[in-house]
Each structure stands twice: as C-alpha cells, then as structure tokens.
C-alpha atoms as a PDB file:
ATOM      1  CA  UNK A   1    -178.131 183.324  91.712  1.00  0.00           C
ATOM      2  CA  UNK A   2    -176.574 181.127  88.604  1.00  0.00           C
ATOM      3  CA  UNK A   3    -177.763 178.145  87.999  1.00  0.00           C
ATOM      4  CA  UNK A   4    -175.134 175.381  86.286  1.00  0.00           C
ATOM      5  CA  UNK A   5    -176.697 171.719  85.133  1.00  0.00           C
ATOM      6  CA  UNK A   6    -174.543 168.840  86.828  1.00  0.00           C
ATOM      7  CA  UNK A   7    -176.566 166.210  85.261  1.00  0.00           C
ATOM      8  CA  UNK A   8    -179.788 164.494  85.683  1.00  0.00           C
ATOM      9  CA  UNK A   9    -180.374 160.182  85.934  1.00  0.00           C
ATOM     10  CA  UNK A  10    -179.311 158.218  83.316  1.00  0.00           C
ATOM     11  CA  UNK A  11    -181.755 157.325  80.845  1.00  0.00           C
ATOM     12  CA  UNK A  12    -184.975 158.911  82.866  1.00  0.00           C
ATOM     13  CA  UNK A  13    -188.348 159.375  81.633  1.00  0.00           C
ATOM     14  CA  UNK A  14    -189.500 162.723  80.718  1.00  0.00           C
ATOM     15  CA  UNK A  15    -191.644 162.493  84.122  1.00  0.00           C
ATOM     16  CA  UNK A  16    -189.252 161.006  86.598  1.00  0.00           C
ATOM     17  CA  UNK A  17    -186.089 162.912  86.590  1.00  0.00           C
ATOM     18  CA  UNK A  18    -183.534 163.302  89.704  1.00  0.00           C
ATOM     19  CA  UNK A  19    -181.665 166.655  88.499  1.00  0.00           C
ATOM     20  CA  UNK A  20    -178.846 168.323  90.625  1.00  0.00           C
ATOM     21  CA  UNK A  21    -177.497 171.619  89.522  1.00  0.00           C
ATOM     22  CA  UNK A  22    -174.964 173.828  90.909  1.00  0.00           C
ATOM     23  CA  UNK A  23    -175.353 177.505  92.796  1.00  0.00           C
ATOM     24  CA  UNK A  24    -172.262 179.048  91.264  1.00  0.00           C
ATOM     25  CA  UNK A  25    -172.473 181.829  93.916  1.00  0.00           C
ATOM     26  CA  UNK A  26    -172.474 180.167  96.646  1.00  0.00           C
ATOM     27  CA  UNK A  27    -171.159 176.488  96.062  1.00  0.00           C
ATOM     28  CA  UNK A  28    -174.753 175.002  97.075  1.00  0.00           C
ATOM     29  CA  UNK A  29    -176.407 172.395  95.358  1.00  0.00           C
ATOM     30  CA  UNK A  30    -179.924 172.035  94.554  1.00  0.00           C
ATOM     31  CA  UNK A  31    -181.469 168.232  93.957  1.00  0.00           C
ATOM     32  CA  UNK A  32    -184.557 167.453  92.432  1.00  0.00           C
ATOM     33  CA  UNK A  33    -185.242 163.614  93.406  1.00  0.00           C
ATOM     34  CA  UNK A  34    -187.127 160.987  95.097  1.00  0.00           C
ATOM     35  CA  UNK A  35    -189.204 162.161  98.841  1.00  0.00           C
ATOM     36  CA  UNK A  36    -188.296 159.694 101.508  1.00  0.00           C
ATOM     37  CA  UNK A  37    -191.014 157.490 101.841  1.00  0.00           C
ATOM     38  CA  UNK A  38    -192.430 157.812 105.989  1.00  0.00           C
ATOM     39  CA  UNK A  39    -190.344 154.871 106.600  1.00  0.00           C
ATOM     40  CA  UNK A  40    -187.313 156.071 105.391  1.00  0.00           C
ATOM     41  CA  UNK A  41    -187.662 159.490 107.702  1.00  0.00           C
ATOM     42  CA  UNK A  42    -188.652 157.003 110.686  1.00  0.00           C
ATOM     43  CA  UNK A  43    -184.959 155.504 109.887  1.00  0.00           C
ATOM     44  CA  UNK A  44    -183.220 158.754 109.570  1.00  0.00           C
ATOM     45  CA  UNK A  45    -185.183 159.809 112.906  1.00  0.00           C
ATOM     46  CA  UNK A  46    -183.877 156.934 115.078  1.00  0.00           C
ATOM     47  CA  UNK A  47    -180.299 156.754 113.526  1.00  0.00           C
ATOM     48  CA  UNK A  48    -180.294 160.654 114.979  1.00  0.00           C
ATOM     49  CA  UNK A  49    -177.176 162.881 113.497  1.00  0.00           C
ATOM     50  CA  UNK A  50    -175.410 164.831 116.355  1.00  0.00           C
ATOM     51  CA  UNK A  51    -176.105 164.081 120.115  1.00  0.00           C
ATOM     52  CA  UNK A  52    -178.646 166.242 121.058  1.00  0.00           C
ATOM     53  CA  UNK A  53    -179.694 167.748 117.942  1.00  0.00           C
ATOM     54  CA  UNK A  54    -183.601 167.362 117.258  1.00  0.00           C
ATOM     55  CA  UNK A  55    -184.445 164.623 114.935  1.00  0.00           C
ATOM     56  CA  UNK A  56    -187.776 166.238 113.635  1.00  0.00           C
ATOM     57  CA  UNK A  57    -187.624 167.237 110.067  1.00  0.00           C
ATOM     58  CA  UNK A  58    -189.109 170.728 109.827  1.00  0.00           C
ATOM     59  CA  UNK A  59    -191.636 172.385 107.723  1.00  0.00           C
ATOM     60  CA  UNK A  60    -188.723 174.281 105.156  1.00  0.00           C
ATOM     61  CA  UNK A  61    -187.017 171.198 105.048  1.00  0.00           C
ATOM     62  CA  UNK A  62    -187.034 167.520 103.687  1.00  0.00           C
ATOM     63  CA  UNK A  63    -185.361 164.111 102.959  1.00  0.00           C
ATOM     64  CA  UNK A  64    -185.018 163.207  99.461  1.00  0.00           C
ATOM     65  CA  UNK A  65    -183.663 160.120  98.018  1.00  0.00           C
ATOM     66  CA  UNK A  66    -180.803 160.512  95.371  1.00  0.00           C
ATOM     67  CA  UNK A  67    -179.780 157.177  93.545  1.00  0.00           C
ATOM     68  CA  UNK A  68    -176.382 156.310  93.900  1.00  0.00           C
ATOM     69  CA  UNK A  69    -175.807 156.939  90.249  1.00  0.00           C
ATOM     70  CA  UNK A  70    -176.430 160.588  90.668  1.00  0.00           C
ATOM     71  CA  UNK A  71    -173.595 160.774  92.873  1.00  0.00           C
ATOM     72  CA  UNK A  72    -171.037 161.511  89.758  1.00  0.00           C
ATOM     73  CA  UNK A  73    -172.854 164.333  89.197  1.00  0.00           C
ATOM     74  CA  UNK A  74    -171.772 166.188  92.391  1.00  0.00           C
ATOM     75  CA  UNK A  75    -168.933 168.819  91.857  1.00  0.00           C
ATOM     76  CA  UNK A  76    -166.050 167.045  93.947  1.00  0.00           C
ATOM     77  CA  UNK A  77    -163.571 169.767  95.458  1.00  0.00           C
ATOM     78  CA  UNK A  78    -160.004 170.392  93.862  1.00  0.00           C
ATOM     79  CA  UNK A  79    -157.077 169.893  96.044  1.00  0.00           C
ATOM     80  CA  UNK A  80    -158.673 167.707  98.355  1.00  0.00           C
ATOM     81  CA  UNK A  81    -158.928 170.980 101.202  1.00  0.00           C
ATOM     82  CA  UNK A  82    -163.143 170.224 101.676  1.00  0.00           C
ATOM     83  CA  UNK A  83    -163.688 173.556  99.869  1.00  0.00           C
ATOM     84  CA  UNK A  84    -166.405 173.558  96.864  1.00  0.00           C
ATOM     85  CA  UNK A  85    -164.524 175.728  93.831  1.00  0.00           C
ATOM     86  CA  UNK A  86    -166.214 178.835  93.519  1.00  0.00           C
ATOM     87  CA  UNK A  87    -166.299 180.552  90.229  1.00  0.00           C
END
C-alpha cells in the first residue's frame, strides 16, 4: 500500500488532528477524525441508508465525524465519470 497526505485541519493542535490521506493503489481513503458521539450513531441508525439494509454499525467498522473544512482535502475525480484517478 502507498500512503499520499491530502491534508490535515487547519490550524489543529498537535493532539487533535483530523488527517485524510490517500491509498494510491486502490483509490481509498483513510480519515483520522472525530468518533460519533452515541447520539450521532442513534441519528445515523434511524435515518437508515438503503431499504432493508441493517442499521447496526459493526465491530470492524465506525462513524467518524469529519469537519466540513476537511472536505477540500478529498481527491475529487477528473472528468467528472465518478472514477477516483489511480496512479
């Protein structure tokens, strides 16, 4: 697997920092951020995704939080097709 750095919050302390970097194999992302507080899953449980699709979060799983300013740090696809550029 490599690893690229997309970026990481603006102005973060050296403790508290949402990262995001990019699998440049396989177009996945990985995010370091904020766990859902209980709430927050309780939200995502009753707003459901898919009809009939199991709302439980499982064990190798989780909801994070990512601020909204760590959304210009997610590789956008060129051409507009829905593909992530693979390198």
């Amino acid at each position: 697997m490599e690893l690229s750095f997309s970026g990481i919050i603006p102005n973060t302390p050296v403790d508290d920092s949402p990262t995001i970097w990019l699998d440049e194999d396989s177009g996945d992302l990985l995010i370091q951020s904020y766990r859902a507080t209980d709430d927050e899953v309780a939200a995502c449980q009753k707003i459901g995704s898919v009809p009939g699709h199991s709302t439980d979060v499982p064990d190798h799983e989780t909801i994070i939080r990512l601020p909204a300013v760590m959304l210009q740090y997610i590789p956008r696809p060129e051409g507009g097709d829905g593909e992530v550029p693979r390198t």
